[in-house]
PDB file of N, CA and C in Angstrom:
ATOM      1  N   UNK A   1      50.969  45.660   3.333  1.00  0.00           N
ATOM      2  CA  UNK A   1      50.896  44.514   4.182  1.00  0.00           C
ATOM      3  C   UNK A   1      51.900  43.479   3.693  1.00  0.00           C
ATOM      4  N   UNK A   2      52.535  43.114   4.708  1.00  0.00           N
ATOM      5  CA  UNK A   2      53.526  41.736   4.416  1.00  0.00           C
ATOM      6  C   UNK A   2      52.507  40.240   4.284  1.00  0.00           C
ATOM      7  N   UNK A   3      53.487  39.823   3.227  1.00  0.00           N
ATOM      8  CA  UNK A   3      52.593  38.174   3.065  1.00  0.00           C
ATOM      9  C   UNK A   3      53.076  37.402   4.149  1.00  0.00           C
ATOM     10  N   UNK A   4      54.438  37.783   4.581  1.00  0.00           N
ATOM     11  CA  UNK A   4      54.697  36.803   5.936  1.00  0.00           C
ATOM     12  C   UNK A   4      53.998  37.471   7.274  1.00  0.00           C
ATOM     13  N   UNK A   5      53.239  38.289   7.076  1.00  0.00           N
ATOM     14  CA  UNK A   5      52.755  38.379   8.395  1.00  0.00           C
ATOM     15  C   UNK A   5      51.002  38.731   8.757  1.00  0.00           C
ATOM     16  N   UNK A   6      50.406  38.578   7.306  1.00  0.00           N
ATOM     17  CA  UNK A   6      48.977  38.219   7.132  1.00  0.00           C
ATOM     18  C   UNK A   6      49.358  36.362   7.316  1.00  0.00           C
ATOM     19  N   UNK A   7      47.800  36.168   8.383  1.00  0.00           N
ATOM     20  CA  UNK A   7      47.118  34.989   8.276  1.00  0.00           C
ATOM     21  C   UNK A   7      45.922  34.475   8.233  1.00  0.00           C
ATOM     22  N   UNK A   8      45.875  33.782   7.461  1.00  0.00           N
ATOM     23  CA  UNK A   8      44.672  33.250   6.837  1.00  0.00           C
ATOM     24  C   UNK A   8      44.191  32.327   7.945  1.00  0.00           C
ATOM     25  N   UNK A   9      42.620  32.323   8.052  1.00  0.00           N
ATOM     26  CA  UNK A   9      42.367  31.246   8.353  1.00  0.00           C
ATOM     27  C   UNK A   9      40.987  30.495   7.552  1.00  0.00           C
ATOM     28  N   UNK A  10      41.287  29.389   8.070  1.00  0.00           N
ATOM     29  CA  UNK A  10      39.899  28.519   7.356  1.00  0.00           C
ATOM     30  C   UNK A  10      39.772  27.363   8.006  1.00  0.00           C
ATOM     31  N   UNK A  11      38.138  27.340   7.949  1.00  0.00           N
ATOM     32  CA  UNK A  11      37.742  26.689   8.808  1.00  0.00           C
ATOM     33  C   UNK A  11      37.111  25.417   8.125  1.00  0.00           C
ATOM     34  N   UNK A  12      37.047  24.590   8.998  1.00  0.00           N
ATOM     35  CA  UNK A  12      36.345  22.914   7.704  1.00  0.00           C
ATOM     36  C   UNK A  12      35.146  23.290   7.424  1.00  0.00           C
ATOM     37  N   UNK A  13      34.816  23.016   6.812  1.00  0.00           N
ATOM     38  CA  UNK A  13      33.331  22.773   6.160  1.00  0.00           C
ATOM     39  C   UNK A  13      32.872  21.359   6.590  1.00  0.00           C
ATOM     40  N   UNK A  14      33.722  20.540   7.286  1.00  0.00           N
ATOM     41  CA  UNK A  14      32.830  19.500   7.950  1.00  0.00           C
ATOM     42  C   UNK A  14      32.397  19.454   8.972  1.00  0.00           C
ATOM     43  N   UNK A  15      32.893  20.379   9.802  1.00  0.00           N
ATOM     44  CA  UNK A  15      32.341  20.738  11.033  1.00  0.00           C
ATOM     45  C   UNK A  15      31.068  21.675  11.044  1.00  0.00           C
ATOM     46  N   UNK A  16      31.114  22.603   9.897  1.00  0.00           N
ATOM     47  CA  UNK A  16      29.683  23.366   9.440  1.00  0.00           C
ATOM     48  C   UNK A  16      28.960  22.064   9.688  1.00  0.00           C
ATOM     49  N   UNK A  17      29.089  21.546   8.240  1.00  0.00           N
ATOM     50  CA  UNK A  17      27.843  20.730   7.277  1.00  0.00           C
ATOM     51  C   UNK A  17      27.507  19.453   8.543  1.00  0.00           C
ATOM     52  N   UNK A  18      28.529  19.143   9.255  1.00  0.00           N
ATOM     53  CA  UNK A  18      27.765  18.143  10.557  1.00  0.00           C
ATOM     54  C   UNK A  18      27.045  18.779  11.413  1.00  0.00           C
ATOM     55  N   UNK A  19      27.295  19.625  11.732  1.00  0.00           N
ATOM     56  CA  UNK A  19      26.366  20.318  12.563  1.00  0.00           C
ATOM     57  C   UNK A  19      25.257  20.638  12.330  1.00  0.00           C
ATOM     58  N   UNK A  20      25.115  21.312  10.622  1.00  0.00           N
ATOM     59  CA  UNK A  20      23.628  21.423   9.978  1.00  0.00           C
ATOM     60  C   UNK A  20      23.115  20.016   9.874  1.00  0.00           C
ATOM     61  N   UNK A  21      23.950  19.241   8.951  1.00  0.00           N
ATOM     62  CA  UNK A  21      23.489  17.940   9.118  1.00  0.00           C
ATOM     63  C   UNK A  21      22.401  17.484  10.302  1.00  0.00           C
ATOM     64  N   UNK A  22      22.976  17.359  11.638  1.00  0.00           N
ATOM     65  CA  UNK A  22      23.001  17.174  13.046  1.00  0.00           C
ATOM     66  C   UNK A  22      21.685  17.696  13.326  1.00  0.00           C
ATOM     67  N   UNK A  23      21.273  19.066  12.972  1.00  0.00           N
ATOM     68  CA  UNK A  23      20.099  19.815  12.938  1.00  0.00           C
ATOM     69  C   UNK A  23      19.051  18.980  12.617  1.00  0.00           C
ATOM     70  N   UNK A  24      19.486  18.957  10.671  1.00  0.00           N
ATOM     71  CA  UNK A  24      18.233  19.222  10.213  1.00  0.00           C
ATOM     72  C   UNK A  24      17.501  17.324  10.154  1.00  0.00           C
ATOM     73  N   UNK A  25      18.813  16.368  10.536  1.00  0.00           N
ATOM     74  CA  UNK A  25      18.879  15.230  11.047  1.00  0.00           C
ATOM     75  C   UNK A  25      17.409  14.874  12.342  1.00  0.00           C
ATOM     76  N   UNK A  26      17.215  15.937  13.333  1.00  0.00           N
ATOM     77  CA  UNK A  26      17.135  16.071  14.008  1.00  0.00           C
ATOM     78  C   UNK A  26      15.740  16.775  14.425  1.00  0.00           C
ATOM     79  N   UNK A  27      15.220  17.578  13.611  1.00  0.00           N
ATOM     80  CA  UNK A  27      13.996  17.891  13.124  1.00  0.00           C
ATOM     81  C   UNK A  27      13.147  17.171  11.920  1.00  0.00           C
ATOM     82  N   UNK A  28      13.978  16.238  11.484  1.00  0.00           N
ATOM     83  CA  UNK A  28      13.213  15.531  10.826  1.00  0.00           C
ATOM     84  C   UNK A  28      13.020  14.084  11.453  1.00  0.00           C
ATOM     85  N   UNK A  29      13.437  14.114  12.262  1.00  0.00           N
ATOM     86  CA  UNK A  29      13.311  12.979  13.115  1.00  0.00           C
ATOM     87  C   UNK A  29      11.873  13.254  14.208  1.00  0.00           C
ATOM     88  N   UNK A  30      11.844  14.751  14.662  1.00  0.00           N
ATOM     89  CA  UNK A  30      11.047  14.828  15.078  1.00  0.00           C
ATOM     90  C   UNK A  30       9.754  15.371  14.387  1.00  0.00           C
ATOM     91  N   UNK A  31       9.966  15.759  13.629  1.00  0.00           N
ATOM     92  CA  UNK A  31       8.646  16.059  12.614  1.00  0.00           C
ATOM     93  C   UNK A  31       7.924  14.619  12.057  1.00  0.00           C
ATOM     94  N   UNK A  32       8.773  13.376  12.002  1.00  0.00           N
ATOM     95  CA  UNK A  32       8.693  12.115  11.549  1.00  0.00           C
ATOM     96  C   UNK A  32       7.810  11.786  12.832  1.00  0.00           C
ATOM     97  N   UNK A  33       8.049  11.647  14.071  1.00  0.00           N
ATOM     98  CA  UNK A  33       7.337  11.198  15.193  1.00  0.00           C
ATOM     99  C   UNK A  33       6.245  11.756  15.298  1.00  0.00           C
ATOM    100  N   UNK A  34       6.282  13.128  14.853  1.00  0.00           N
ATOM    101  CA  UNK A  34       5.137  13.909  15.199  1.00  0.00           C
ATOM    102  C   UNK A  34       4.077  13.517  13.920  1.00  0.00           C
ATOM    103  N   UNK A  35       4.224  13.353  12.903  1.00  0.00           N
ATOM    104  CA  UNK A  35       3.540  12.825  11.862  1.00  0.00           C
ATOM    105  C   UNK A  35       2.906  11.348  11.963  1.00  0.00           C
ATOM    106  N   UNK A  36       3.500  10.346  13.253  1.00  0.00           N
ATOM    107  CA  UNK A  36       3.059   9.350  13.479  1.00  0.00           C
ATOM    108  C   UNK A  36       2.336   9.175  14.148  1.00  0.00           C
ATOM    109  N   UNK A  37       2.412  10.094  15.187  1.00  0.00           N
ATOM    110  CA  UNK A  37       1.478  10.257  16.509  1.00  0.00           C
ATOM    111  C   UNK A  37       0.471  10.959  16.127  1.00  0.00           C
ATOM    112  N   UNK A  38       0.461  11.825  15.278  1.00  0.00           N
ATOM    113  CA  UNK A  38      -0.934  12.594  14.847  1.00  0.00           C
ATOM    114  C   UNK A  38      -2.019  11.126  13.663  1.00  0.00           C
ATOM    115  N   UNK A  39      -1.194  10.275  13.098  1.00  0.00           N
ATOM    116  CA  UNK A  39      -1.539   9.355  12.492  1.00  0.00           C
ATOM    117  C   UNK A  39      -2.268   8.214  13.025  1.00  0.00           C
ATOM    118  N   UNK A  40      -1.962   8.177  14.626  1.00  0.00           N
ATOM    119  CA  UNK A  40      -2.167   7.276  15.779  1.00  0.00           C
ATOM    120  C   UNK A  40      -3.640   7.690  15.879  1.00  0.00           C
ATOM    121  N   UNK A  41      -3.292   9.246  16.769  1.00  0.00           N
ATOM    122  CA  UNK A  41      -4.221  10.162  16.837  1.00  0.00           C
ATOM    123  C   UNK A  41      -5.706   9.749  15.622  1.00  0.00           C
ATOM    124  N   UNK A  42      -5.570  10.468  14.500  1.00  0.00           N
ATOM    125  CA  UNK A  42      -6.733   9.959  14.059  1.00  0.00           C
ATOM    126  C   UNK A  42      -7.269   8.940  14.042  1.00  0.00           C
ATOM    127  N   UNK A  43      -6.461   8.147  13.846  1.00  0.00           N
ATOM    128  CA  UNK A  43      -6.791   6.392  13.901  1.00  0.00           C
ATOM    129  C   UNK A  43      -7.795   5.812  15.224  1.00  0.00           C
ATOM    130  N   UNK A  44      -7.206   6.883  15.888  1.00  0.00           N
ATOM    131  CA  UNK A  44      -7.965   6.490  17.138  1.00  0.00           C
ATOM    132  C   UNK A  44      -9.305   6.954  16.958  1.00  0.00           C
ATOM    133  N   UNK A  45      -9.088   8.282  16.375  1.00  0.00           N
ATOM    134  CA  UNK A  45     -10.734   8.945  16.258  1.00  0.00           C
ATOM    135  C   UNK A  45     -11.796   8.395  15.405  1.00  0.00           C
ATOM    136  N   UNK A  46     -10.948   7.814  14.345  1.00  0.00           N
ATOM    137  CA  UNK A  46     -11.496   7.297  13.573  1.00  0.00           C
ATOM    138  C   UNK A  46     -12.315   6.195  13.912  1.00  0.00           C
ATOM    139  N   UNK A  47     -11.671   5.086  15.110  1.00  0.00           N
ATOM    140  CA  UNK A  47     -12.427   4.186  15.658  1.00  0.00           C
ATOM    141  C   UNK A  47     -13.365   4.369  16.285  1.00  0.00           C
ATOM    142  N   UNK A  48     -13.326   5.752  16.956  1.00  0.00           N
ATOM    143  CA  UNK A  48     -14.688   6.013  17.896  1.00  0.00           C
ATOM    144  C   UNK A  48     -16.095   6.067  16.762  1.00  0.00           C
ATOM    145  N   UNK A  49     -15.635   6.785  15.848  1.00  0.00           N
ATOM    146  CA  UNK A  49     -16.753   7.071  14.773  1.00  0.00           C
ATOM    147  C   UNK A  49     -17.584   5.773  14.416  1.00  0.00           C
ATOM    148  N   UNK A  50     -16.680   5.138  13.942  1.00  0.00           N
ATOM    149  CA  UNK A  50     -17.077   3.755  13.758  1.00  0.00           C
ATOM    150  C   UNK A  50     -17.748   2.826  14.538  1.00  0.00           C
ATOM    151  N   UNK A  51     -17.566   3.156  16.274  1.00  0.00           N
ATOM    152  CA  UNK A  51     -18.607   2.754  17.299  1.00  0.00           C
ATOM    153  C   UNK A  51     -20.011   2.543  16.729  1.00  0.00           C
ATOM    154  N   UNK A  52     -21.066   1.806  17.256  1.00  0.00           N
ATOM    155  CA  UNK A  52     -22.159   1.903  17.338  1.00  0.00           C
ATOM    156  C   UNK A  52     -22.475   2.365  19.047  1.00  0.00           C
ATOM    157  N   UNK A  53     -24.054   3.174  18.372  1.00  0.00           N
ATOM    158  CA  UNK A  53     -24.221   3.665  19.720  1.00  0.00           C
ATOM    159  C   UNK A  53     -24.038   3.152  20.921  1.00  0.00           C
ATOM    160  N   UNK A  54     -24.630   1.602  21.200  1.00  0.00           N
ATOM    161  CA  UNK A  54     -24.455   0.549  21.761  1.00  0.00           C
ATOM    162  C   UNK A  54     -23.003   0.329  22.261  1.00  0.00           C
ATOM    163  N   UNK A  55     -22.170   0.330  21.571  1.00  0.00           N
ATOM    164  CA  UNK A  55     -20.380   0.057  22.111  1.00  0.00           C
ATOM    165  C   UNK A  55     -19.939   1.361  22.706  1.00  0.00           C
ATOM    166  N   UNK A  56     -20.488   2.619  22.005  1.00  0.00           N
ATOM    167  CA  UNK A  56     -20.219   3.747  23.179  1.00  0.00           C
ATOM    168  C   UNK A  56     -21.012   3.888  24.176  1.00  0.00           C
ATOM    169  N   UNK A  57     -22.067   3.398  24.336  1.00  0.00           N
ATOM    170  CA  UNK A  57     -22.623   3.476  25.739  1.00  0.00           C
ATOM    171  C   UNK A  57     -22.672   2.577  26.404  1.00  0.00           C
ATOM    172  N   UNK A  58     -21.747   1.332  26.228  1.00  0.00           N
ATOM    173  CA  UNK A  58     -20.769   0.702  26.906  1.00  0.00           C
ATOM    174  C   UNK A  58     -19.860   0.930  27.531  1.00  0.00           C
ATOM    175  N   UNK A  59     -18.716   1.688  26.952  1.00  0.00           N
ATOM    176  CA  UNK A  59     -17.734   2.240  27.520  1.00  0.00           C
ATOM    177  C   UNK A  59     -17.633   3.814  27.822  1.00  0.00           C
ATOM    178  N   UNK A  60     -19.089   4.159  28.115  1.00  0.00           N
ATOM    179  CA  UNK A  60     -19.697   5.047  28.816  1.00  0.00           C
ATOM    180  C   UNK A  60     -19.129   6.586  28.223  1.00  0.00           C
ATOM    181  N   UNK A  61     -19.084   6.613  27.253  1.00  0.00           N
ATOM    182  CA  UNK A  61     -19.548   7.939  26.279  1.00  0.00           C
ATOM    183  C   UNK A  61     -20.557   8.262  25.386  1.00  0.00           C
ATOM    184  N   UNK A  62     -20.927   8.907  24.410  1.00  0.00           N
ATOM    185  CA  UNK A  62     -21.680   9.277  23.624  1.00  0.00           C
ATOM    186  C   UNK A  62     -20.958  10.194  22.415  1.00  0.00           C
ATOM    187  N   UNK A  63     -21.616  10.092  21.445  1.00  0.00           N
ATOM    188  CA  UNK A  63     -20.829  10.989  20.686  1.00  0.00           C
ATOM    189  C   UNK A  63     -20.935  12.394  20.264  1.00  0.00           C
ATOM    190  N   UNK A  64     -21.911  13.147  21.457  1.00  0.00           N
ATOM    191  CA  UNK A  64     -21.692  14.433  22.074  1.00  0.00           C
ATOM    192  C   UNK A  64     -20.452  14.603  22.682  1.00  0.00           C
ATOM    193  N   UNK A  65     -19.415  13.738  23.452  1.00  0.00           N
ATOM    194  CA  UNK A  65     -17.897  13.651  23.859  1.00  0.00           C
ATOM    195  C   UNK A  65     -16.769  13.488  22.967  1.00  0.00           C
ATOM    196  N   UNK A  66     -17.037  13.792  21.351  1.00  0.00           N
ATOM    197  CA  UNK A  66     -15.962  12.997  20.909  1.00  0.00           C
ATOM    198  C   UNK A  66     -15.288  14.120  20.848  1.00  0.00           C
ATOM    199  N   UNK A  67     -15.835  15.655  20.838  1.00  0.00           N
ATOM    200  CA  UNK A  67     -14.820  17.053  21.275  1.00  0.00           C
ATOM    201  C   UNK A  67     -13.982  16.652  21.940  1.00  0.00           C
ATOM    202  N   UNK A  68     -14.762  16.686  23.322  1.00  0.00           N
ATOM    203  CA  UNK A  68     -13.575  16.325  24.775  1.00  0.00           C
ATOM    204  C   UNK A  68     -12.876  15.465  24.482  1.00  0.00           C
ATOM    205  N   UNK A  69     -13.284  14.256  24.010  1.00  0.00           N
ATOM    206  CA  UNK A  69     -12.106  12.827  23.581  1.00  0.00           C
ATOM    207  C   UNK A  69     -11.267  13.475  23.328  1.00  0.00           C
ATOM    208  N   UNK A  70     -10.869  14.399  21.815  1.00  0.00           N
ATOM    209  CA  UNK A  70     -10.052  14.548  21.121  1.00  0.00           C
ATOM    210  C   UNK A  70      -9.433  15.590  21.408  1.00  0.00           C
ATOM    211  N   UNK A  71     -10.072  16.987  22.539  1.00  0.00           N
ATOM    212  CA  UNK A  71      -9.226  17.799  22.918  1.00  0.00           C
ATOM    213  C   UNK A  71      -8.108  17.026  24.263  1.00  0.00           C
ATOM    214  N   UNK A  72      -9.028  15.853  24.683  1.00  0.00           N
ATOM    215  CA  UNK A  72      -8.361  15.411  25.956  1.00  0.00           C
ATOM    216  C   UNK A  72      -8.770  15.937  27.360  1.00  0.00           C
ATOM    217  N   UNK A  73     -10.012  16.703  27.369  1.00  0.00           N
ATOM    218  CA  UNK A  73     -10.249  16.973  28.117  1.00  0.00           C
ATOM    219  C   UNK A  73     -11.757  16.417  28.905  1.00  0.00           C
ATOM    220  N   UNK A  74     -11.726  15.563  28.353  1.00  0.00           N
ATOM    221  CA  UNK A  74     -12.501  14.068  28.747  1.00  0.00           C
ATOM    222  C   UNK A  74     -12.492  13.705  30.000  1.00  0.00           C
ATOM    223  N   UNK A  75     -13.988  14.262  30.727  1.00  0.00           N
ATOM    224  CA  UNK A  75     -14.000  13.486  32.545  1.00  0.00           C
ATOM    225  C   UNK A  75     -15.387  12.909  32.279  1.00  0.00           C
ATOM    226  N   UNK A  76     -15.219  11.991  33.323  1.00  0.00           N
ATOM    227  CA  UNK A  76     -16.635  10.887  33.511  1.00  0.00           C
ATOM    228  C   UNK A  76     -16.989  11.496  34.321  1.00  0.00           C
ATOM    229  N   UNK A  77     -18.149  11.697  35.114  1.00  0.00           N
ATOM    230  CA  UNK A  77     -18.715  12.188  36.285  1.00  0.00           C
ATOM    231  C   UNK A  77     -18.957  10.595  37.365  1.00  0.00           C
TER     232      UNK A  77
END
């Protein structure tokens, strides 16, 4: 093989590493949201617990519903 007529190529490594970057940028952004909203999430559940019977049968549940609350599949009749 001739050296004048092999060619090399190479490619940046900044265009890799931004792109992984870009990724993993990017799943941790959403793993971050998702860690907040599940944080919301309990918080919320947490308040129902804390109800007295009286304040949930105010706002017309019981805490035979706090399944449905928390699956979301929560109907009033």
């Amino acid at each position: 093989m001739n050296a004048s007529t092999t060619t090399y190529s190479h490619t940046s490594t900044t265009a890799h590493s931004g792109g992984l970057f870009a990724f993993v940028s990017a799943r941790l952004q959403t793993a971050r949201a998702r860690w907040a909203e599940k944080r919301a999430h309990d918080r919320d559940m947490a308040d129902l617990y804390r109800f007295s019977d009286r304040e949930l049968w105010d706002i017309g549940i019981s805490r035979s519903d706090f399944t449905a609350v928390d699956n979301g599949t929560f109907r009033r009749d």
